[in-house]
PDB file of N, CA and C in Angstrom:
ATOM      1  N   UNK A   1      25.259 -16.052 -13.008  1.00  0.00           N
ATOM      2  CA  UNK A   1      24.898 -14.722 -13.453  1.00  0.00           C
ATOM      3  C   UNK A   1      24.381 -13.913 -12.269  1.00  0.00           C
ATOM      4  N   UNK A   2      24.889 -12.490 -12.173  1.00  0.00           N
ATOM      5  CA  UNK A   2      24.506 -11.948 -11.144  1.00  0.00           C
ATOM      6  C   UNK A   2      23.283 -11.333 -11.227  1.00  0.00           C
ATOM      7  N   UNK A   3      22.170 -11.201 -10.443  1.00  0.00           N
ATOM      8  CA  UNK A   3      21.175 -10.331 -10.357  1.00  0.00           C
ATOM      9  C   UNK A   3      21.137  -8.882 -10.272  1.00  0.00           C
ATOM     10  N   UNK A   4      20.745  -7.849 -10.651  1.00  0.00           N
ATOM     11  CA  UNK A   4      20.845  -6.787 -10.478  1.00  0.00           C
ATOM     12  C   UNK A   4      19.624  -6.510  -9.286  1.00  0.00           C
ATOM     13  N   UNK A   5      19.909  -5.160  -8.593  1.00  0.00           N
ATOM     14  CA  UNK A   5      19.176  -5.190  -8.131  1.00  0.00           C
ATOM     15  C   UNK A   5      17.563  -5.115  -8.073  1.00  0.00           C
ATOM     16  N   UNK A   6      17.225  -4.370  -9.443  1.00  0.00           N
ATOM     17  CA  UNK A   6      15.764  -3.935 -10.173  1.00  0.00           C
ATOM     18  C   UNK A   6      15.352  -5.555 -10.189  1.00  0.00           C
ATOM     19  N   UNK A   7      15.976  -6.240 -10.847  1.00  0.00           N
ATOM     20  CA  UNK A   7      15.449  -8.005 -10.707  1.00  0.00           C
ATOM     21  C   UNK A   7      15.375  -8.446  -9.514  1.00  0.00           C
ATOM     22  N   UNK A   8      16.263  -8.266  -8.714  1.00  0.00           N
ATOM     23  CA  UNK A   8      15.534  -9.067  -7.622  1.00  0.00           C
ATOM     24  C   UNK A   8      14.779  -8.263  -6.999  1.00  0.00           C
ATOM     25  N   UNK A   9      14.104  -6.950  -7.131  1.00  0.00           N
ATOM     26  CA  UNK A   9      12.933  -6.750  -6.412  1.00  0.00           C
ATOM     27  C   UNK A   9      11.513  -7.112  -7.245  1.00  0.00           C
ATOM     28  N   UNK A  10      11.448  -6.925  -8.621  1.00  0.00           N
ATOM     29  CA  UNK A  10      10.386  -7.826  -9.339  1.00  0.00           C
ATOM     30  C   UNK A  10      10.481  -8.852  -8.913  1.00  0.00           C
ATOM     31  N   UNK A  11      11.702  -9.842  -8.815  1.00  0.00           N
ATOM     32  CA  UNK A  11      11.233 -11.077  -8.528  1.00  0.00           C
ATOM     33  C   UNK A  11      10.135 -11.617  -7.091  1.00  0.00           C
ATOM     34  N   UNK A  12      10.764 -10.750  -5.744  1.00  0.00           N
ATOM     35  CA  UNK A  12      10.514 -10.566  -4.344  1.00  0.00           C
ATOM     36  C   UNK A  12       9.148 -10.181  -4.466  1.00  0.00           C
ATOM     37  N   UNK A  13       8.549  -8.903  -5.638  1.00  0.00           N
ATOM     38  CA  UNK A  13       7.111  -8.708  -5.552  1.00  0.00           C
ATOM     39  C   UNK A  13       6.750 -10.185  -6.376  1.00  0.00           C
ATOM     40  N   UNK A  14       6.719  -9.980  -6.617  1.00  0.00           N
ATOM     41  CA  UNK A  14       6.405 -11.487  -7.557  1.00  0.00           C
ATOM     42  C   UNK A  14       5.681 -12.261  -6.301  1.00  0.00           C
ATOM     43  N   UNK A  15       6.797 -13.060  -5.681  1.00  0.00           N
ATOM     44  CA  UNK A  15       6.951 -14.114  -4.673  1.00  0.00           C
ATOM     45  C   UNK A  15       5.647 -13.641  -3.873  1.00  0.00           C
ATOM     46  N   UNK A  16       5.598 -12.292  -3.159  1.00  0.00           N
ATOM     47  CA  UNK A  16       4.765 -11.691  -1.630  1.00  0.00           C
ATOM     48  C   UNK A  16       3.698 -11.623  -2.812  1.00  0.00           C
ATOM     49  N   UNK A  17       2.941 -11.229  -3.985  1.00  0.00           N
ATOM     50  CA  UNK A  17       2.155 -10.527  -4.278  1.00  0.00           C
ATOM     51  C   UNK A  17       1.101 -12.570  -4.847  1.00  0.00           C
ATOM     52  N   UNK A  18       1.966 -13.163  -5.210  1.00  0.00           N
ATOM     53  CA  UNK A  18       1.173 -14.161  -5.763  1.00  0.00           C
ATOM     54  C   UNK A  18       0.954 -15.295  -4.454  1.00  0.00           C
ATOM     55  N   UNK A  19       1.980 -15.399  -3.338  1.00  0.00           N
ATOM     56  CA  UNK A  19       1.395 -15.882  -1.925  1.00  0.00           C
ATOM     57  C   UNK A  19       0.380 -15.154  -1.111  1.00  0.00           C
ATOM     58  N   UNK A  20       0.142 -14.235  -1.645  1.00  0.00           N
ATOM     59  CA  UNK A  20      -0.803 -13.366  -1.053  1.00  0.00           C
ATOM     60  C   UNK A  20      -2.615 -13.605  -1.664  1.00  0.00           C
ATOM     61  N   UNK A  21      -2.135 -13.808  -2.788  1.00  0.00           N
ATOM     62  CA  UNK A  21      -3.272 -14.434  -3.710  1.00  0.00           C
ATOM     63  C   UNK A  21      -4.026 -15.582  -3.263  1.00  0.00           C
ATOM     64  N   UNK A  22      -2.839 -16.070  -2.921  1.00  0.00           N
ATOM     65  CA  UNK A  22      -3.715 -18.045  -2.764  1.00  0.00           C
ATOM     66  C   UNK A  22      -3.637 -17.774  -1.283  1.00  0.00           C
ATOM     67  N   UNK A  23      -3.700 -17.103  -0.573  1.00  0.00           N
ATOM     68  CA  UNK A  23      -4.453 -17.077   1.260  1.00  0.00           C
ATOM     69  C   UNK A  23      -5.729 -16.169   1.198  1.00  0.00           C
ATOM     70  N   UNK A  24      -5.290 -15.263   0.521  1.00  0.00           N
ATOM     71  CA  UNK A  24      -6.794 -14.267   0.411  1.00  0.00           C
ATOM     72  C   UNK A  24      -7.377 -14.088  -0.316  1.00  0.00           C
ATOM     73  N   UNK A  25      -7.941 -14.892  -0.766  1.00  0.00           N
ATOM     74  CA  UNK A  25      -8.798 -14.812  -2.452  1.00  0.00           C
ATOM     75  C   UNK A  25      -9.736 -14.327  -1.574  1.00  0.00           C
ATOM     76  N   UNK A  26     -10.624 -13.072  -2.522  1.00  0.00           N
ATOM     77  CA  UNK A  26     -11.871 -12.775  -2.526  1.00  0.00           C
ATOM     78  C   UNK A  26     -12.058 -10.963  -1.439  1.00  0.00           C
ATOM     79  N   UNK A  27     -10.806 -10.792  -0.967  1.00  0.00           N
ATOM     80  CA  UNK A  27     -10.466  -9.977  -0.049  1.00  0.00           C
ATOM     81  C   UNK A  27      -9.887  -8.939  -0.775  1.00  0.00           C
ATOM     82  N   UNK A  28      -9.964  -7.763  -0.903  1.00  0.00           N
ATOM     83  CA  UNK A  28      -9.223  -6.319  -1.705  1.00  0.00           C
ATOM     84  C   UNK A  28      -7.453  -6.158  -0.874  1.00  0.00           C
ATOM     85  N   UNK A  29      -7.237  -5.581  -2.084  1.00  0.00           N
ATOM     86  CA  UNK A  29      -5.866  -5.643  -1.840  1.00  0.00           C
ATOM     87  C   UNK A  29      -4.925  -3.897  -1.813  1.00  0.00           C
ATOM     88  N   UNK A  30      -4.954  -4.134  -0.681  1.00  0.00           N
ATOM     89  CA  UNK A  30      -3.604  -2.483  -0.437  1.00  0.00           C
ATOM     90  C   UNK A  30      -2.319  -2.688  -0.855  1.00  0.00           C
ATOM     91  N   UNK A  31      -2.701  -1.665  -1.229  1.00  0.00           N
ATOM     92  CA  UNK A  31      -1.365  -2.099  -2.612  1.00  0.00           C
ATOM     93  C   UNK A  31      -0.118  -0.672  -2.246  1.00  0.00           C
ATOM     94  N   UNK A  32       1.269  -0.897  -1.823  1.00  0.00           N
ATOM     95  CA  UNK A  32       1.653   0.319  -1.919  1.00  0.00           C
ATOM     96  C   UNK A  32       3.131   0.399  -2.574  1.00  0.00           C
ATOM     97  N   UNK A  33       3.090   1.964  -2.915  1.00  0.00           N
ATOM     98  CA  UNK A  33       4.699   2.336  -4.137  1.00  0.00           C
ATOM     99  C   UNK A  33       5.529   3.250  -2.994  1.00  0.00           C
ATOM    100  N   UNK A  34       6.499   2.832  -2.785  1.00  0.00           N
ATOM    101  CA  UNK A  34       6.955   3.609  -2.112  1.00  0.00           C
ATOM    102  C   UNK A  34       8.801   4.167  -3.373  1.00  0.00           C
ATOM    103  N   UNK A  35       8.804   5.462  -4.040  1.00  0.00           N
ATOM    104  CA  UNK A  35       9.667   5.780  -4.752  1.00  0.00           C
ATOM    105  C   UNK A  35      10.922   6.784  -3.952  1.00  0.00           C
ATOM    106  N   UNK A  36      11.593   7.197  -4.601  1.00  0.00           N
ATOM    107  CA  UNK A  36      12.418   8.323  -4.028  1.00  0.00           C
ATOM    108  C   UNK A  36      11.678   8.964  -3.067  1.00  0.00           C
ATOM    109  N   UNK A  37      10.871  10.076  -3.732  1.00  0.00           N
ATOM    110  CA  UNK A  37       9.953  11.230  -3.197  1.00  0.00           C
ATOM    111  C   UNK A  37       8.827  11.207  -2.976  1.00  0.00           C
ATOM    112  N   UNK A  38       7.910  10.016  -3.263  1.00  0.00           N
ATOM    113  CA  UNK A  38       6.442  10.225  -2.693  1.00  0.00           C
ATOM    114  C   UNK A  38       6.190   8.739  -2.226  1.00  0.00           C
ATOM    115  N   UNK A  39       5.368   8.129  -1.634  1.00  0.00           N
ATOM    116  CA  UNK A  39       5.025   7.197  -1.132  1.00  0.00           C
ATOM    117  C   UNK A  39       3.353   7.249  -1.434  1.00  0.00           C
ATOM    118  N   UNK A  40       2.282   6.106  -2.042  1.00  0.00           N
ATOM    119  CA  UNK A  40       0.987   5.927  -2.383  1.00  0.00           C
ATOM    120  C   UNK A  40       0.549   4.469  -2.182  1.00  0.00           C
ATOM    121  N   UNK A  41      -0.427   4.533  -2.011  1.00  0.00           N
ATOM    122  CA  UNK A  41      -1.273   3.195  -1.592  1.00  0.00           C
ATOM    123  C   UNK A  41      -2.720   3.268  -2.391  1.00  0.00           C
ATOM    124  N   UNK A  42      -2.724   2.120  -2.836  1.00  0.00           N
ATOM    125  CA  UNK A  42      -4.208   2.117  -3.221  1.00  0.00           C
ATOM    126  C   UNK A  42      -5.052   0.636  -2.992  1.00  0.00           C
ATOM    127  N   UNK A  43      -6.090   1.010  -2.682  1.00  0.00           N
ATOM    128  CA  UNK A  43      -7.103  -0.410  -2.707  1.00  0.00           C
ATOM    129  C   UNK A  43      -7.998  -0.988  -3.449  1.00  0.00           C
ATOM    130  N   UNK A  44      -7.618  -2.043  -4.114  1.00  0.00           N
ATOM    131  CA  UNK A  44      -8.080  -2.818  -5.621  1.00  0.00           C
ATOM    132  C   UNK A  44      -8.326  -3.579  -5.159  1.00  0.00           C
ATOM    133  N   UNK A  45      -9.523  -3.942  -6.316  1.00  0.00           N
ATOM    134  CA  UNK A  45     -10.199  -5.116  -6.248  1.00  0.00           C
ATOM    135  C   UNK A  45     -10.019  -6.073  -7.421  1.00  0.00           C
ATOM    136  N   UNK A  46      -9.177  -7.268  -6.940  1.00  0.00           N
ATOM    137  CA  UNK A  46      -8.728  -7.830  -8.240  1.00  0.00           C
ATOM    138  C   UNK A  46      -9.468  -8.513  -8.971  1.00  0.00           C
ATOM    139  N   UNK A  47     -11.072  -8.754  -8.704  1.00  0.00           N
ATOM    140  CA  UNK A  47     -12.089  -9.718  -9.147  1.00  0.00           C
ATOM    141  C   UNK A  47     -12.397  -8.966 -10.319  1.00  0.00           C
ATOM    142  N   UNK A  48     -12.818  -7.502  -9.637  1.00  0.00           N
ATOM    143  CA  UNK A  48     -13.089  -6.703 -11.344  1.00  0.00           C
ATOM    144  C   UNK A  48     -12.249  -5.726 -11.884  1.00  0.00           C
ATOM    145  N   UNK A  49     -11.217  -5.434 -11.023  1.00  0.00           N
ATOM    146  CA  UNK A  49     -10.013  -4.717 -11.692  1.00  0.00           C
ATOM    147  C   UNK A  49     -10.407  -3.831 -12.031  1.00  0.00           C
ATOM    148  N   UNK A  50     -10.449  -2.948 -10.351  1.00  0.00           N
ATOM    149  CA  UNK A  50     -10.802  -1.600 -10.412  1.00  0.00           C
ATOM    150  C   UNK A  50     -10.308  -1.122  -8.480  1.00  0.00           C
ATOM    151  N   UNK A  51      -9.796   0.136  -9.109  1.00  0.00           N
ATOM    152  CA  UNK A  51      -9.452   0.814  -7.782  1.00  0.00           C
ATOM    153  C   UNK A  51     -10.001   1.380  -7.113  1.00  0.00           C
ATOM    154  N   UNK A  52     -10.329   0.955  -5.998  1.00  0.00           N
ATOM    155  CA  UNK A  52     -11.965   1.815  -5.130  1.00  0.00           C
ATOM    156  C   UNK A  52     -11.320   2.819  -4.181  1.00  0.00           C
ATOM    157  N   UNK A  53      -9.999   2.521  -3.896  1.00  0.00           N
ATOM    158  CA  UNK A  53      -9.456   3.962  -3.027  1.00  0.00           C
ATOM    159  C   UNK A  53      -7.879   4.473  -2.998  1.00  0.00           C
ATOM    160  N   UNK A  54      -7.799   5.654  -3.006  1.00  0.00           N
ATOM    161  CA  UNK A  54      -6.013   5.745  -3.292  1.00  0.00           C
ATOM    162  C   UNK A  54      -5.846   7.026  -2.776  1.00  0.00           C
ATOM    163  N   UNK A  55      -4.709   7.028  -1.932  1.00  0.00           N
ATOM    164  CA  UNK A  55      -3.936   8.024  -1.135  1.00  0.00           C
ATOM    165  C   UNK A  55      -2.308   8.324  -2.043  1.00  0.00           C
ATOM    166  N   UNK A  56      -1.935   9.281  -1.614  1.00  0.00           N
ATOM    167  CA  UNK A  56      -0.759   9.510  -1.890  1.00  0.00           C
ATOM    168  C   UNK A  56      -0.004  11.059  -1.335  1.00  0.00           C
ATOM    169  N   UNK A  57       1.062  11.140  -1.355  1.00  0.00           N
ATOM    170  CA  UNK A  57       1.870  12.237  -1.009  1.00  0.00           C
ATOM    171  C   UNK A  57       1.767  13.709  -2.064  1.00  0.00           C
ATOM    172  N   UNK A  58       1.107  13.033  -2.840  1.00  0.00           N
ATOM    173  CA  UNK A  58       1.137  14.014  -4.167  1.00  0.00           C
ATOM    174  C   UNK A  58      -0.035  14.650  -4.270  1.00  0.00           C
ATOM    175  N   UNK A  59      -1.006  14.199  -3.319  1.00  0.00           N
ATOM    176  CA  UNK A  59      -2.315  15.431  -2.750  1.00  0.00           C
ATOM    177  C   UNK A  59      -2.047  16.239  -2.021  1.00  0.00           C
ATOM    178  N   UNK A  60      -2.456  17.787  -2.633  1.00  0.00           N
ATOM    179  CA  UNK A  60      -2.300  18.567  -1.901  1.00  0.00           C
ATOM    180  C   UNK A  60      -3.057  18.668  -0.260  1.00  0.00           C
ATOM    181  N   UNK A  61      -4.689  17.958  -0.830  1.00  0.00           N
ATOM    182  CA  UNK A  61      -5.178  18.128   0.905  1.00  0.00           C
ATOM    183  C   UNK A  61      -4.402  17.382   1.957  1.00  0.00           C
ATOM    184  N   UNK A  62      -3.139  16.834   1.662  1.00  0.00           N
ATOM    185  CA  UNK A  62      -3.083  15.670   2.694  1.00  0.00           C
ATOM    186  C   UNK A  62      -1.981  16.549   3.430  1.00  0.00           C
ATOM    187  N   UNK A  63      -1.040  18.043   2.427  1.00  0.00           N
ATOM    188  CA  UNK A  63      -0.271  18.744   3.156  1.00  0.00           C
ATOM    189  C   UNK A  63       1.132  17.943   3.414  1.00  0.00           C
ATOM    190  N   UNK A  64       1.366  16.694   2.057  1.00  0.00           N
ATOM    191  CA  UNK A  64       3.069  16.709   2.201  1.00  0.00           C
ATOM    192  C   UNK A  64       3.360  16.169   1.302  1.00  0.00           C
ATOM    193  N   UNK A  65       3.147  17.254   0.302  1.00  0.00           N
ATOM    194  CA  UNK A  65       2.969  17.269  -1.158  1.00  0.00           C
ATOM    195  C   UNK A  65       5.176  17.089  -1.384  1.00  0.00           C
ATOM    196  N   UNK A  66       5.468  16.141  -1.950  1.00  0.00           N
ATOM    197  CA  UNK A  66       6.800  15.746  -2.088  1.00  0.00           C
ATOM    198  C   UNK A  66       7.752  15.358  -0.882  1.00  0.00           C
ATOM    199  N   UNK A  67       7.023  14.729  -0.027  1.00  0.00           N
ATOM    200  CA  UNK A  67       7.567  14.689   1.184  1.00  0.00           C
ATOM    201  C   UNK A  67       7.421  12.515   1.030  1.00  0.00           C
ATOM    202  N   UNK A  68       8.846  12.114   1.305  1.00  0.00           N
ATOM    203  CA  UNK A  68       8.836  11.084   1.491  1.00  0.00           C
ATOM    204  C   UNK A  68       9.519  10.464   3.062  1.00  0.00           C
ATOM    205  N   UNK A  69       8.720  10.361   3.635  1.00  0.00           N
ATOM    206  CA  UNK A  69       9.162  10.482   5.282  1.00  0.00           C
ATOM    207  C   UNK A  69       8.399   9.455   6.285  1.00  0.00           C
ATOM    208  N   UNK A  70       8.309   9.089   7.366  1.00  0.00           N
ATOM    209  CA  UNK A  70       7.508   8.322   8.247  1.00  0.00           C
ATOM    210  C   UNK A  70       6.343   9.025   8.599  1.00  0.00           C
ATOM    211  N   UNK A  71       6.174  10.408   8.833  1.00  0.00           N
ATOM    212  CA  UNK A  71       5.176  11.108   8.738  1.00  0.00           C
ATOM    213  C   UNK A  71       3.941  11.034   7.697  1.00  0.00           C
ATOM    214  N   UNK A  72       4.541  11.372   6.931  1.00  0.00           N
ATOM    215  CA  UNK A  72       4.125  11.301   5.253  1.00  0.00           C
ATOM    216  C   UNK A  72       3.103  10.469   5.076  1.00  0.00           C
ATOM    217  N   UNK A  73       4.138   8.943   5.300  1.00  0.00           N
ATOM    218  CA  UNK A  73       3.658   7.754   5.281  1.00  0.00           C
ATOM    219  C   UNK A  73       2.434   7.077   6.025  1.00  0.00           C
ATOM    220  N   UNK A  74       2.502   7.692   7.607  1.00  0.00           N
ATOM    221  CA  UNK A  74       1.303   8.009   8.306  1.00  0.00           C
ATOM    222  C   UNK A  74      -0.059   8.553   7.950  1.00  0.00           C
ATOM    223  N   UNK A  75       0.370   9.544   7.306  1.00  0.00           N
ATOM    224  CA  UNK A  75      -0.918  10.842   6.701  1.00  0.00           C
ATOM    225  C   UNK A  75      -1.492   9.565   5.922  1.00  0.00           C
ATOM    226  N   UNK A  76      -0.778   9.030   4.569  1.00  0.00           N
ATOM    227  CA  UNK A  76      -1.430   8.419   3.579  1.00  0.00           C
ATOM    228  C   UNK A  76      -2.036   7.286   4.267  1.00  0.00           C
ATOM    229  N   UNK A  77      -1.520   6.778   5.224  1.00  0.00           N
ATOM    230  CA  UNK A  77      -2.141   5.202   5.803  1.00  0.00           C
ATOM    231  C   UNK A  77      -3.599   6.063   6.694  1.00  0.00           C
ATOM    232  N   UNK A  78      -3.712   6.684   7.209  1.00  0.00           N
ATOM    233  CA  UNK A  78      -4.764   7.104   7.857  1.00  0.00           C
ATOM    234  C   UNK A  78      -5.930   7.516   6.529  1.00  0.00           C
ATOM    235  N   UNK A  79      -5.340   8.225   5.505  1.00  0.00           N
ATOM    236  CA  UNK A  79      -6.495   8.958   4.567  1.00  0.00           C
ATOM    237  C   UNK A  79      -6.826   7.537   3.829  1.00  0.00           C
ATOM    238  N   UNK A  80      -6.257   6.377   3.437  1.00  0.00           N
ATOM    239  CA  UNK A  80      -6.350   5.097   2.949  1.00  0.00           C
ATOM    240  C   UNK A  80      -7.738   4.626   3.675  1.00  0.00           C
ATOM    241  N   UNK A  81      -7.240   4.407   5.210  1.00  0.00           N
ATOM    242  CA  UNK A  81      -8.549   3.899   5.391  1.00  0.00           C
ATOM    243  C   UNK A  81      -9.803   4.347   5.939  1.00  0.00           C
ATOM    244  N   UNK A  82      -9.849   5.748   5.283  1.00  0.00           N
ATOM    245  CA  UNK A  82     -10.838   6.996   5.933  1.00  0.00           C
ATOM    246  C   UNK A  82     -11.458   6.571   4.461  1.00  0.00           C
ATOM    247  N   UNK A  83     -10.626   6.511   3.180  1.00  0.00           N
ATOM    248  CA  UNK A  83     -11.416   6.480   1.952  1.00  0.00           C
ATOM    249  C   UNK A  83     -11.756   5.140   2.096  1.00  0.00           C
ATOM    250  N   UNK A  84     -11.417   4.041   2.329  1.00  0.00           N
ATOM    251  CA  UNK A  84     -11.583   2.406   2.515  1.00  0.00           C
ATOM    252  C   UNK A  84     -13.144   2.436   3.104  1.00  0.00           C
ATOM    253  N   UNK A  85     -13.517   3.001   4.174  1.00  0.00           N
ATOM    254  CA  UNK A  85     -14.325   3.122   4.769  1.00  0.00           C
ATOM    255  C   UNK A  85     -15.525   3.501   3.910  1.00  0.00           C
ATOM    256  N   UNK A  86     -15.020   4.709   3.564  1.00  0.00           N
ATOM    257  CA  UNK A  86     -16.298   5.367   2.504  1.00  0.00           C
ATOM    258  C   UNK A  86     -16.812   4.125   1.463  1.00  0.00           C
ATOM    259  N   UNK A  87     -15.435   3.636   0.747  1.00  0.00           N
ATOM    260  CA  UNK A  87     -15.977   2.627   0.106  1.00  0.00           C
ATOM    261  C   UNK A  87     -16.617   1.494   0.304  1.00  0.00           C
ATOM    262  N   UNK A  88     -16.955   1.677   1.592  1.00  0.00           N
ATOM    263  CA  UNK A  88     -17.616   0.178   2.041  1.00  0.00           C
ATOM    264  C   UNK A  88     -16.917  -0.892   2.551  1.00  0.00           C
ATOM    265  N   UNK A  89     -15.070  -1.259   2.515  1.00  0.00           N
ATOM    266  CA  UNK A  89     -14.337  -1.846   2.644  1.00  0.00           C
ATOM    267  C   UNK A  89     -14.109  -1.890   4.305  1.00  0.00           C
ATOM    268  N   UNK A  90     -14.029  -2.759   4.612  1.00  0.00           N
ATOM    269  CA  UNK A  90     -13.325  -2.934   6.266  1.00  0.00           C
ATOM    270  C   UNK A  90     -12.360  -3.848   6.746  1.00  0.00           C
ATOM    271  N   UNK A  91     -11.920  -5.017   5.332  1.00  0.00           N
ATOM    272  CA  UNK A  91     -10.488  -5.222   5.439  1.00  0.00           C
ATOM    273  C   UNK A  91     -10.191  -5.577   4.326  1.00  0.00           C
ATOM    274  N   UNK A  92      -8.854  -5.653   4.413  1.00  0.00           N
ATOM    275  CA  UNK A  92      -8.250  -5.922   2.849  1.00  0.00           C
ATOM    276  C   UNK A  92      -6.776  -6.211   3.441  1.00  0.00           C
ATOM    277  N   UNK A  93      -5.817  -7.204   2.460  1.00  0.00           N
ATOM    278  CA  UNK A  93      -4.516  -7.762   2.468  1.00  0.00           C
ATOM    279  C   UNK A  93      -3.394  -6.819   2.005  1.00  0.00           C
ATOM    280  N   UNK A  94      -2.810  -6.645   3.311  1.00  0.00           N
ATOM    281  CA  UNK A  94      -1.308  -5.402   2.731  1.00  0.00           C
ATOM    282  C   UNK A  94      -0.885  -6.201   1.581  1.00  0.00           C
ATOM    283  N   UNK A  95      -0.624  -6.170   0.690  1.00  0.00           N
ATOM    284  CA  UNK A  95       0.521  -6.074  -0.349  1.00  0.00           C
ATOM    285  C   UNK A  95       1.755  -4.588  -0.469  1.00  0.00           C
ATOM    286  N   UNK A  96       2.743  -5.703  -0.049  1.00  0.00           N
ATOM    287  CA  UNK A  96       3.675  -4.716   0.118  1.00  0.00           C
ATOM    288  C   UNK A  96       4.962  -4.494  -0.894  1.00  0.00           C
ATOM    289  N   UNK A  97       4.636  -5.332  -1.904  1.00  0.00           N
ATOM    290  CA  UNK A  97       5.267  -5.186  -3.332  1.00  0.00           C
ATOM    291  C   UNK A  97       6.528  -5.688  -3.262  1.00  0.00           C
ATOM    292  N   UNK A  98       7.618  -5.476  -3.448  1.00  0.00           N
ATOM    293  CA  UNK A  98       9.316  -6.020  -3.377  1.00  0.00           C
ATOM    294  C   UNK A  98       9.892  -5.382  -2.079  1.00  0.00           C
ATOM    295  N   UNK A  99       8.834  -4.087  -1.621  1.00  0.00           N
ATOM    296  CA  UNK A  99       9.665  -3.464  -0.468  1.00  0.00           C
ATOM    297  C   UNK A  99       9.651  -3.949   0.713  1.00  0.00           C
ATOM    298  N   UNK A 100      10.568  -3.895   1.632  1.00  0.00           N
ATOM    299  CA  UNK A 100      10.870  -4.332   2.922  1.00  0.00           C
ATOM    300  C   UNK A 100       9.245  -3.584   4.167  1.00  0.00           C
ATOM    301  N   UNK A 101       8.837  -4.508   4.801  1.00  0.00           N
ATOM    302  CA  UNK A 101       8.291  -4.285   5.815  1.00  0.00           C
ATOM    303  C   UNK A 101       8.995  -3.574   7.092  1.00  0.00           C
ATOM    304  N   UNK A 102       9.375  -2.253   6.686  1.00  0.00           N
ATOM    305  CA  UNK A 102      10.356  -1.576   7.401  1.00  0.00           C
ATOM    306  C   UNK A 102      10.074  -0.279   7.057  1.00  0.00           C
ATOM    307  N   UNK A 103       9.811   0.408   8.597  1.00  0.00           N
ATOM    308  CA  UNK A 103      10.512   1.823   8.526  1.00  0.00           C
ATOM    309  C   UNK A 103       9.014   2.565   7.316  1.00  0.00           C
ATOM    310  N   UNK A 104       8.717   2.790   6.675  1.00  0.00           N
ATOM    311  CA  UNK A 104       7.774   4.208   5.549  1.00  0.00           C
ATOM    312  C   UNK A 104       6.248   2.823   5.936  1.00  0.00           C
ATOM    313  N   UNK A 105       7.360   2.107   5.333  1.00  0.00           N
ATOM    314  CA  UNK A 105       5.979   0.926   4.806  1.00  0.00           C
ATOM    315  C   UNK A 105       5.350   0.531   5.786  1.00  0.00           C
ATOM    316  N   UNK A 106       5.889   0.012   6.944  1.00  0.00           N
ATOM    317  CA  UNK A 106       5.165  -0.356   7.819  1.00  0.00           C
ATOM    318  C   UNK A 106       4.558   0.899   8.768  1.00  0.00           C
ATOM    319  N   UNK A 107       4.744   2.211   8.789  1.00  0.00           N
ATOM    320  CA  UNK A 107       4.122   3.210   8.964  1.00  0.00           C
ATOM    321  C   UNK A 107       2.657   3.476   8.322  1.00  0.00           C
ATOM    322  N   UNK A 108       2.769   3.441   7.157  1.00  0.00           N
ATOM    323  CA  UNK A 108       1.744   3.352   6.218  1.00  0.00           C
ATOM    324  C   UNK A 108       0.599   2.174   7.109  1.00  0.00           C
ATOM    325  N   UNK A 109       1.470   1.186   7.305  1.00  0.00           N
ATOM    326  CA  UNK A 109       0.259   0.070   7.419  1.00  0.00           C
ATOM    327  C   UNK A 109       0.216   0.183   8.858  1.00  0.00           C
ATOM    328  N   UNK A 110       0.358   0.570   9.781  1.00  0.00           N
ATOM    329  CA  UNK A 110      -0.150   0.816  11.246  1.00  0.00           C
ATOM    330  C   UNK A 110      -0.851   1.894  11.223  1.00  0.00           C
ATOM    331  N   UNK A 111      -0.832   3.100  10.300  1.00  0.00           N
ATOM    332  CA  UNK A 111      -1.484   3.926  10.367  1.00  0.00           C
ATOM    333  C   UNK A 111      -2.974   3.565   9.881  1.00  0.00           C
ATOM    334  N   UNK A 112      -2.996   2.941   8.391  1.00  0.00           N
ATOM    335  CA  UNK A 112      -4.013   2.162   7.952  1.00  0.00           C
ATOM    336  C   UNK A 112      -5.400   1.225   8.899  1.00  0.00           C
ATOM    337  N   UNK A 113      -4.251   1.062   9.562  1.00  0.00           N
ATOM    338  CA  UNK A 113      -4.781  -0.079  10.905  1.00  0.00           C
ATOM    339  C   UNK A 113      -5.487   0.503  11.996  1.00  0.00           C
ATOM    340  N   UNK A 114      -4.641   1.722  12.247  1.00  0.00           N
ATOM    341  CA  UNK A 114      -5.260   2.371  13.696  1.00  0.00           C
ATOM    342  C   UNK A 114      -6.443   3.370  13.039  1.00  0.00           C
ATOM    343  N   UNK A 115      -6.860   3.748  11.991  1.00  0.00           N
ATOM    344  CA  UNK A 115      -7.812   3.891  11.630  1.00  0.00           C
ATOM    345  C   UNK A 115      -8.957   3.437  10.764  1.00  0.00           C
ATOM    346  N   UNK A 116      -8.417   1.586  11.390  1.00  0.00           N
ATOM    347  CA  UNK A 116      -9.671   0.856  10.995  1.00  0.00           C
ATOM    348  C   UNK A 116      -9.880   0.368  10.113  1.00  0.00           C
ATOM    349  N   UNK A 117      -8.817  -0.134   9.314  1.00  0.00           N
ATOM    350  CA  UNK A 117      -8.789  -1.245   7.975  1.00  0.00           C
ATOM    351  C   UNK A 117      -8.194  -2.109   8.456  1.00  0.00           C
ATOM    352  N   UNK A 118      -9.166  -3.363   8.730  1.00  0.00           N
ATOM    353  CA  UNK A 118      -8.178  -4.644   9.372  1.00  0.00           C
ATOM    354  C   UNK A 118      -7.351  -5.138   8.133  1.00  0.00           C
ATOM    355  N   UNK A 119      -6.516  -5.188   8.260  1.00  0.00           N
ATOM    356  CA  UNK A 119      -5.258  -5.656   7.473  1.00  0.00           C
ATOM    357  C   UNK A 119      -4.518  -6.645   7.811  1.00  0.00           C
TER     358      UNK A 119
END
């Protein structure tokens, strides 16, 4: 039976999101969606299942309001860990969901990085 493609990316988050579990227990987790048109990240805490910080393309202060781009992706990884910070957080485990460590995503997470969320 063939896989479609929507299945094998649930399955792929699946795989990265629950190996990610059993190395970093106890550590918050950056979590990001990258869709057609906007790209968002947020940082949860899976102990009490609650979101202490979240960026996205779809804020106007961030100035790239429907913009899905490497730029974009930058803005949100920098405002991620400007709010990370506020929250008290100073590292936390990329979770990078079914998507490829390529190109938006890994923008996001160097940007994240160079302003100080060890990841």
């Amino acid at each position: 039976m063939a896989n479609t493609k929507r299945q094998l990316f649930l399955k792929r988050r699946m795989r990265v999101r629950n190996k990610l579990r059993k190395v970093n227990a106890g550590r918050m987790r950056l979590s990001v969606h990258r869709s057609s048109k906007n790209i968002s990240a947020q940082l949860i805490d899976d102990v009490n299942g609650v979101t202490l910080a979240s960026a996205s393309t779809m804020e106007k202060d961030l100035g790239v309001v429907g913009k899905n781009n490497i730029e974009a992706a930058t803005k949100v990884g920098a405002a991620i860990a400007e709010r990370a910070k506020k929250a008290g957080v100073e590292e936390a485990y990329f979770d990078r969901g079914g998507f490829l460590f390529h190109g938006k995503v890994k923008a996001l997470a160097e940007a994240a990085r160079e302003g100080g969320l060890k990841i």
